[in-house]
Protein backbone atom coordinates (compact mmCIF):
# COMPACT_ATOMS: atom_id res chain seq x y z
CA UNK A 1 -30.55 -25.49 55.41
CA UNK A 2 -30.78 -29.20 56.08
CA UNK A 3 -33.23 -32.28 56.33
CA UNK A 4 -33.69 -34.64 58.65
CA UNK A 5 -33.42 -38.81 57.95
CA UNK A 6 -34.57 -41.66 60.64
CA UNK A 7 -32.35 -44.45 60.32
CA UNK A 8 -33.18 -47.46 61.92
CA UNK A 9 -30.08 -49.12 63.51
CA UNK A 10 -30.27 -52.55 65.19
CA UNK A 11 -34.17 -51.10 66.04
CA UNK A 12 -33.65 -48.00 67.74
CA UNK A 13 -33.99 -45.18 65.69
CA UNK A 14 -31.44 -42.70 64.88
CA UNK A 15 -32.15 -38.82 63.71
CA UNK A 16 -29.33 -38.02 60.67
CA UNK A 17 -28.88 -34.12 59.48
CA UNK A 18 -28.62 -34.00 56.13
CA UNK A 19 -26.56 -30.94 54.60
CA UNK A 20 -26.36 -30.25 50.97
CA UNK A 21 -24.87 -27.62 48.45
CA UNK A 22 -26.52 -25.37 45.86
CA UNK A 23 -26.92 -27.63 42.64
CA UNK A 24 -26.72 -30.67 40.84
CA UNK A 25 -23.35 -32.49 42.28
CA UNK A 26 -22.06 -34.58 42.74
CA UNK A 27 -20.50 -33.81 45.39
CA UNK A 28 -17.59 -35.03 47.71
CA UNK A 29 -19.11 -36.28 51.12
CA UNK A 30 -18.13 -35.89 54.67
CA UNK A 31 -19.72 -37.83 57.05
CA UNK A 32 -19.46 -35.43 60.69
CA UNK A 33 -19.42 -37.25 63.98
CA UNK A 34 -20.95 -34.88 66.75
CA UNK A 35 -19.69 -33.84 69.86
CA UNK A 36 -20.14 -34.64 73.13
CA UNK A 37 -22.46 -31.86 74.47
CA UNK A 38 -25.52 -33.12 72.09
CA UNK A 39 -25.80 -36.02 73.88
CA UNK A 40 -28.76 -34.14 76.08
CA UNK A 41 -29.72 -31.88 73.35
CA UNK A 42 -30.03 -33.13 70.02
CA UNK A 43 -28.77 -33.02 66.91
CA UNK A 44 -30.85 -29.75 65.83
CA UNK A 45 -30.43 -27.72 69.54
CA UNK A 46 -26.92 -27.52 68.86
CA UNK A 47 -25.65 -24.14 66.75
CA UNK A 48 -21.83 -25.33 66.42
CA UNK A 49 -23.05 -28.74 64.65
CA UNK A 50 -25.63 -26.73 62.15
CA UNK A 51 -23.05 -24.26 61.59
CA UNK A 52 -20.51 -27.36 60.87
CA UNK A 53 -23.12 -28.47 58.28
CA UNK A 54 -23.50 -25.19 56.48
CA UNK A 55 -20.00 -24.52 56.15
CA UNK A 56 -19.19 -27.63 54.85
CA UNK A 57 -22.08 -27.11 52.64
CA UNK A 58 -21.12 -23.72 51.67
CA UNK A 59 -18.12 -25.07 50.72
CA UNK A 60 -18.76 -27.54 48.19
CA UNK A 61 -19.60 -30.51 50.49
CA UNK A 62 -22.16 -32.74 51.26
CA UNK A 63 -22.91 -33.84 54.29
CA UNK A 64 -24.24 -36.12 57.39
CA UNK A 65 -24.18 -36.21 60.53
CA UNK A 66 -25.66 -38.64 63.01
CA UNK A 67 -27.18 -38.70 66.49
CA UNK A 68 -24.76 -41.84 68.13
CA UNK A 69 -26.73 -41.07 71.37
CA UNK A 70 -29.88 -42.27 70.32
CA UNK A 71 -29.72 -45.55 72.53
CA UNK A 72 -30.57 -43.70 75.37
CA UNK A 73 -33.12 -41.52 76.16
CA UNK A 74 -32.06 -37.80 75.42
CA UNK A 75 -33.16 -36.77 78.96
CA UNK A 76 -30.54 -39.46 80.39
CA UNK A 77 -27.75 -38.60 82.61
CA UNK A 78 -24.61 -37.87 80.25
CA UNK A 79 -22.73 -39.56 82.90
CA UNK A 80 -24.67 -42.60 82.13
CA UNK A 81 -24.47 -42.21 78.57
CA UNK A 82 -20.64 -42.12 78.69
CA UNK A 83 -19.98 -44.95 81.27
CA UNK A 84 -22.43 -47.07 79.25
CA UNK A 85 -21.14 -45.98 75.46
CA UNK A 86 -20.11 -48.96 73.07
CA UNK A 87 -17.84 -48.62 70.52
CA UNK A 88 -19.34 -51.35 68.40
CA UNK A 89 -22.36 -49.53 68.45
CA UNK A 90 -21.26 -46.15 67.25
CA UNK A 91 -19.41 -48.09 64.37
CA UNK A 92 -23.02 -49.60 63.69
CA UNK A 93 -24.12 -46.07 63.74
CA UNK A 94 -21.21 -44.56 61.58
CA UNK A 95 -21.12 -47.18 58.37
CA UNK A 96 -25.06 -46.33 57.87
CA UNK A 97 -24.30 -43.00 57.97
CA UNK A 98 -21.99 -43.17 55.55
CA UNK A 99 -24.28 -45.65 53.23
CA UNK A 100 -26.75 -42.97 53.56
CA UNK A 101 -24.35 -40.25 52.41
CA UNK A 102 -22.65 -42.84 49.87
CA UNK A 103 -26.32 -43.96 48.07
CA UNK A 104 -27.18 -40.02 47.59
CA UNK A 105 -27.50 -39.20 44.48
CA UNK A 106 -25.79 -35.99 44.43
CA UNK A 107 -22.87 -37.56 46.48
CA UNK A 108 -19.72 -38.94 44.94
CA UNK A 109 -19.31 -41.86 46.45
CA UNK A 110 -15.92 -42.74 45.80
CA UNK A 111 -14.86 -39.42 47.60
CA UNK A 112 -16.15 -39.78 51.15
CA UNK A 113 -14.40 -38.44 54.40
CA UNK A 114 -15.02 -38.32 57.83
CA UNK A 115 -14.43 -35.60 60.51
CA UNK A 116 -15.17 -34.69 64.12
CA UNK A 117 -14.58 -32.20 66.67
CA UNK A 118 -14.09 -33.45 70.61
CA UNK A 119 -16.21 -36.90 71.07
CA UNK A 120 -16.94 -36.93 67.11
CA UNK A 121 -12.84 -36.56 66.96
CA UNK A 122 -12.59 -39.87 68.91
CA UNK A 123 -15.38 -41.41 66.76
CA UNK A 124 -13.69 -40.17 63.24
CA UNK A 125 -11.05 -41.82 64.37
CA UNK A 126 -13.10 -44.89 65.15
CA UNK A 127 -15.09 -44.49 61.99
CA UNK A 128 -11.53 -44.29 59.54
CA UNK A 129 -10.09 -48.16 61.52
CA UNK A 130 -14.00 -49.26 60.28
CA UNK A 131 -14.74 -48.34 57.12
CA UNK A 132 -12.05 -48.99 54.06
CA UNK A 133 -13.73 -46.90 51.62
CA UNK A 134 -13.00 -43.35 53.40
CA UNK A 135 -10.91 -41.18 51.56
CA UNK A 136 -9.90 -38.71 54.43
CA UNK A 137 -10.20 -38.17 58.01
CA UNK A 138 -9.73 -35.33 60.27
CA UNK A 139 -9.39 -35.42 64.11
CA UNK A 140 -9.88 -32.03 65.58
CA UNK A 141 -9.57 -32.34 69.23
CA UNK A 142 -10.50 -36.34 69.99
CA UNK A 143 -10.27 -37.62 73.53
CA UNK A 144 -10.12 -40.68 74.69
CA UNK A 145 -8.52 -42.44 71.36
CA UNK A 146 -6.36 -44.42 73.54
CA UNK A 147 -9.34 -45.57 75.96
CA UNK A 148 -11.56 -48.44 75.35
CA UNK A 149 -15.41 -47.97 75.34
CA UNK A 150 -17.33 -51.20 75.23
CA UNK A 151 -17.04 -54.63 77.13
CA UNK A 152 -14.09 -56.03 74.94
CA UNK A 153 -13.52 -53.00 72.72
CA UNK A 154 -10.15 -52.38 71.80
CA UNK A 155 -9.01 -49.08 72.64
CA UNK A 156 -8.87 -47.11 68.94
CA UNK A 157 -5.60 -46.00 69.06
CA UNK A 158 -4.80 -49.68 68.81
CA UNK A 159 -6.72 -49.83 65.44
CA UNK A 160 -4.71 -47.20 63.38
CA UNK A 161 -3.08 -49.77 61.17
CA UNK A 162 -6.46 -50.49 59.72
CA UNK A 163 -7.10 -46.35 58.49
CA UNK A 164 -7.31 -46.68 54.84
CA UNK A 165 -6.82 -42.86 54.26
CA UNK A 166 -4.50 -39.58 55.48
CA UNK A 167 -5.22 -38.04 58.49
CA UNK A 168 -4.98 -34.17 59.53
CA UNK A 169 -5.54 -33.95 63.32
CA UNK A 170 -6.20 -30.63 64.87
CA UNK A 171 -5.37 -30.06 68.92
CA UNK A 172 -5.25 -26.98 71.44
CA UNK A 173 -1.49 -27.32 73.85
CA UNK A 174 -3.57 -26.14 76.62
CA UNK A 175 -5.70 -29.50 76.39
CA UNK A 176 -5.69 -32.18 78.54
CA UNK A 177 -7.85 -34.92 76.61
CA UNK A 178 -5.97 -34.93 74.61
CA UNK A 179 -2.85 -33.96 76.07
CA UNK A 180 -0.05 -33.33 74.06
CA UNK A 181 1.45 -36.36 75.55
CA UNK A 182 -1.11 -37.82 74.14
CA UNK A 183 -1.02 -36.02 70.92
CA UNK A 184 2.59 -37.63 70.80
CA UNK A 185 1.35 -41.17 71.28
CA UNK A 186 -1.26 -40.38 68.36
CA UNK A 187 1.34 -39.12 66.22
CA UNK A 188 3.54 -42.42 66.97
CA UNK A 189 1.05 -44.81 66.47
CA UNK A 190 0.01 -43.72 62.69
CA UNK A 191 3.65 -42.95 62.32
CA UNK A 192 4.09 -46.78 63.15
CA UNK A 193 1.21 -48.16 61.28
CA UNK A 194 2.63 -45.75 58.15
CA UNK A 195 -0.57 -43.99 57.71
CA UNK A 196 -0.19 -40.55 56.14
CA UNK A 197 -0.97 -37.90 58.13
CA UNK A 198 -0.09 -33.95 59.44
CA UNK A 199 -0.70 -32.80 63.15
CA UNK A 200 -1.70 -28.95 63.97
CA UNK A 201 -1.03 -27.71 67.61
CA UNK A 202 -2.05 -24.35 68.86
CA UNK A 203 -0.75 -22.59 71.69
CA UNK A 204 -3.12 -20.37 73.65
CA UNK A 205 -5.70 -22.96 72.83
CA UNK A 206 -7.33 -25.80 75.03
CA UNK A 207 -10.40 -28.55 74.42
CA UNK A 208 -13.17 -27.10 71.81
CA UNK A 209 -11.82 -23.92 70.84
CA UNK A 210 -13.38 -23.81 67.84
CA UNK A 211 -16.86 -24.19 69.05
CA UNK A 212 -17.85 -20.63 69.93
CA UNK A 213 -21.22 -21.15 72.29
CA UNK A 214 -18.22 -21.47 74.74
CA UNK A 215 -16.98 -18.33 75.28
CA UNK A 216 -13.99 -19.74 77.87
CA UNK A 217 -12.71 -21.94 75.14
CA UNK A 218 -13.33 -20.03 71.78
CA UNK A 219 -10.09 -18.58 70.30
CA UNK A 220 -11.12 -16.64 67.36
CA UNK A 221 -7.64 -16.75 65.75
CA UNK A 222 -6.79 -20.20 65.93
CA UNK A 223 -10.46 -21.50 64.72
CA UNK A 224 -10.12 -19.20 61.67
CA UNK A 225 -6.86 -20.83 61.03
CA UNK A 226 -7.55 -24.13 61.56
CA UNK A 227 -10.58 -24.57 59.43
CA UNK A 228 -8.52 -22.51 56.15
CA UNK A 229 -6.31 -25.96 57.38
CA UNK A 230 -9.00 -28.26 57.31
CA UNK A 231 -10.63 -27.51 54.28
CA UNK A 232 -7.26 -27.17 52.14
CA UNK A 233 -6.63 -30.99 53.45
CA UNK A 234 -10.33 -31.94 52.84
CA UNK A 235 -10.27 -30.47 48.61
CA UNK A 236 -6.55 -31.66 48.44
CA UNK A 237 -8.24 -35.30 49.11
CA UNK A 238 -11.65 -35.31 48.12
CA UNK A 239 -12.08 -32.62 45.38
């Protein structure tokens, strides 16, 4: 189960989902960046992103995760909505997020993470280069970290020198955004900024495999392996 917070960011309103465990806390805190195909449908349309909450939640975590598309109308083109995205917006959007999560009560706010799956893996990304106090931050599947968004955004990928945590990133070989090329150049730019971090590949696997309203892209053996991944880095880090 979850609740629902407005926040109001630079006027526009923005719907949070709020997911929280069984009892007192505190609790560690991820803050989930959502992907790319609730940009028409909403935060609470979407099964993949209320099953991310609940499993988090079911494993010991708290939880937010916030609607970055809320400067448009939902019923917008999502070509629009990508051509026109901002990257110092979404920041905007991510660090009151986090204060949300951080000012919670039941939330321990000196262990805080950040994760995303497809457009959220590009904006966890984003999110980690913004925010010093995140602990860790997982990447599974982020396009477009090496693309600007924004009239004089830098592209993120140039940023990883300011991640204050370790990284796990989690990518399909059969993907092209990312590639593995451009898994590679991932790899050697946190490799050259000297930020701790572990890459899984999968073979047999492309874009969003774990999200399993897509029956093309689901691979049932990989997800189940790469979220026994995720969670062992997320309790190695924030429990």
């Amino acid at each position: 189960m979850y609740t629902k917070e407005i926040l109001e960011i630079d006027g526009s309103p923005m719907e949070t989902l709020v997911f929280k465990p069984e009892g007192a806390g505190p609790f560690p805190g991820l803050v989930v960046a959502q992907h790319l195909p609730l940009a028409h449908t909403g935060l609470e349309n979407d099964p993949f992103t209320i099953d991310v909450g609940e499993k988090l939640a079911a494993h010991g975590y708290a939880s937010v995760t916030p609607f970055v598309f809320h400067w448009w109308p939902k019923e917008e083109d999502i070509e629009v909505k990508r051509d026109q995205f901002r990257d110092d917006q979404a920041v905007k959007d991510m660090n009151a997020a986090y204060d949300l999560l951080a000012g919670m009560d039941e939330v321990n706010e000196k262990r805080i993470g950040i994760i995303g799956h497809c457009w959220g893996g590009r904006l966890s990304w984003l999110g980690a280069c913004h925010n010093p106090r995140y602990k860790a931050a997982v990447v599974l599947y982020g396009g477009r970290i090496k693309l600007p968004m924004g009239e004089g955004a830098p592209a993120p990928i140039s940023l990883a020198s300011n991640i204050p945590c370790p990284m796990l990133g989690i990518f399909g070989n059969d993907d092209q955004n990312p590639s593995p090329a451009d898994v590679k150049d991932l790899d050697a730019a946190l490799d050259k900024a000297g930020v701790a971090h572990t890459f899984h590949q999968y073979d047999g696997a492309g874009h969003g495999f774990q999200d399993f309203n897509n029956p093309d892209r689901y691979r049932e053996e990989q997800t189940k392996d790469s979220w026994e991944k995720v969670l062992a880095f997320l309790d190695s880090r924030l429990k």
